[in-house]
Protein backbone atom coordinates (compact mmCIF):
# COMPACT_ATOMS: atom_id res chain seq x y z
CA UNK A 1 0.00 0.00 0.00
CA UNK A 2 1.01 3.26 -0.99
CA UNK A 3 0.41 6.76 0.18
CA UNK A 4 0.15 10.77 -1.55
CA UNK A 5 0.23 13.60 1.28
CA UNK A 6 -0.37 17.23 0.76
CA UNK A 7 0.46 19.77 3.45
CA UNK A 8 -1.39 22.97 3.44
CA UNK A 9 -1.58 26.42 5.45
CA UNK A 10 -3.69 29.05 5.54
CA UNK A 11 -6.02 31.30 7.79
CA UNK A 12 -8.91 30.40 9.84
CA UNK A 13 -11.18 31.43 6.93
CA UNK A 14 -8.98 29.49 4.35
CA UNK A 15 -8.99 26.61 6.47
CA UNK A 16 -12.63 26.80 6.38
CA UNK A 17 -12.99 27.04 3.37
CA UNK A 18 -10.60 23.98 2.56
CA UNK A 19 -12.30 21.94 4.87
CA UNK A 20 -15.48 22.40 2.59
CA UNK A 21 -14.00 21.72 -0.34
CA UNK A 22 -12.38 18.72 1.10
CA UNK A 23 -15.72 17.59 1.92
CA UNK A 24 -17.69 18.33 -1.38
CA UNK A 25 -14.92 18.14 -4.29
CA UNK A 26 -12.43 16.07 -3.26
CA UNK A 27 -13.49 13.23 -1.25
CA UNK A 28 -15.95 12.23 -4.00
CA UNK A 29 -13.14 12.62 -6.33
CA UNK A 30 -10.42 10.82 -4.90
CA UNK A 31 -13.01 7.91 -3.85
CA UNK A 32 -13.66 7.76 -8.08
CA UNK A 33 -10.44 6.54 -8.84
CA UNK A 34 -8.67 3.32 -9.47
CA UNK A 35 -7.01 1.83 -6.90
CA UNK A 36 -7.78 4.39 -3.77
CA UNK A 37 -7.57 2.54 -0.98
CA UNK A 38 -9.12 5.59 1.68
CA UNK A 39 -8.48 9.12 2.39
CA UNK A 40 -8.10 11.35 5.69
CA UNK A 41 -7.83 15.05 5.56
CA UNK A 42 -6.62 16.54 8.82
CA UNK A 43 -6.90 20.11 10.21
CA UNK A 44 -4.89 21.45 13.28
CA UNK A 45 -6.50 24.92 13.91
CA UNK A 46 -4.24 25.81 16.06
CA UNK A 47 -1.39 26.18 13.45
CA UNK A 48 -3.59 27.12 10.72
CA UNK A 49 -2.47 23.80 8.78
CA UNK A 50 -3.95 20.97 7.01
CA UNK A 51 -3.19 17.50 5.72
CA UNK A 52 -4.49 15.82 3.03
CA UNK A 53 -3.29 11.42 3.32
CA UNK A 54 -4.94 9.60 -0.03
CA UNK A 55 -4.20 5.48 0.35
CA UNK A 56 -3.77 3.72 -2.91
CA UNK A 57 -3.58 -0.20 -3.09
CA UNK A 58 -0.26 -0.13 -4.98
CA UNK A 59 2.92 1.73 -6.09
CA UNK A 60 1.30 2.40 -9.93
CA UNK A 61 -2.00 2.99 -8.71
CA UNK A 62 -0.50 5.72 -6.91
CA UNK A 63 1.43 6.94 -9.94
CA UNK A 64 -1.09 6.51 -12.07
CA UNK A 65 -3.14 8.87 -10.14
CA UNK A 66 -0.21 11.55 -10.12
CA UNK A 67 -1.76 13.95 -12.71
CA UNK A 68 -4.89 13.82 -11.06
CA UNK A 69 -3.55 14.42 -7.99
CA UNK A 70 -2.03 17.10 -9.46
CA UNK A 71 -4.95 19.36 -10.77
CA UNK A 72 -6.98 18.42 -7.81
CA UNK A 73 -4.23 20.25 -5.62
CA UNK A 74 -4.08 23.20 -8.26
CA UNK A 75 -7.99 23.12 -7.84
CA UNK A 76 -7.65 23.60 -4.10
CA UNK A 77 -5.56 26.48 -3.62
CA UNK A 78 -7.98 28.13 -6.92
CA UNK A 79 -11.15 27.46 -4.90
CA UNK A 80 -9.94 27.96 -1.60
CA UNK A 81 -7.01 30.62 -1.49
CA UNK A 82 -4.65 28.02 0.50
CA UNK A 83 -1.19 27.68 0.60
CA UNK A 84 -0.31 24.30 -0.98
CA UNK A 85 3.32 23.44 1.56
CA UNK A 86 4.80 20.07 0.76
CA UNK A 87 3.89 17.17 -1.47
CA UNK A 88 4.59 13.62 -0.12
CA UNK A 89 4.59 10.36 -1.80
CA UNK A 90 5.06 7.28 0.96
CA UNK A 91 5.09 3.02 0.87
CA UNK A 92 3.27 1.99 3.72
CA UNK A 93 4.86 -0.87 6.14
CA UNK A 94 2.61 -1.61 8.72
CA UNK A 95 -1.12 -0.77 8.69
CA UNK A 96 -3.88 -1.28 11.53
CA UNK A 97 -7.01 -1.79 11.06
CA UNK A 98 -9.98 -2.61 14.01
């Protein structure tokens, strides 16, 4: 199993407004594709950051999905005015599940 993060910061009203369009646009999105294996997408208010994990059930699924992942981060920061940090690409090792 493979995993894409995307770091983000931004204001309490960016934030907000990412946590929306987490929510509305992108969940449904990233669920669509081949080989997503989950998503999480984390706020800490307190710092005025944001995480976005996607879990894909192999390496290629995950690059397969690069472009996409791509212009859904470009579609973010459009529709949401956040600050788009750090891109991550990790393999998995150990997973829990209850």
């Amino acid at each position: 199993m493979f995993a894409r993060t995307s770091s983000w910061s931004g204001s309490a009203e960016t934030l907000e407004r990412w946590a929306e369009h987490a929510e509305q646009t992108v969940k449904p999105f990233v669920a669509g594709l081949p080989g997503n294996a989950g998503a999480l997408f984390l706020i800490d208010r307190r710092s005025g950051q944001a995480l976005t994990l996607t879990l894909w059930d192999s390496e290629q699924a995950a690059a397969d999905t690069d472009t996409n992942a791509e212009q859904s981060r470009a579609s973010t920061v459009q529709a949401t005015g956040i600050e788009l940090v750090e891109r991550g690409a990790w393999e998995i090792i150990a997973h829990l599940e209850s």
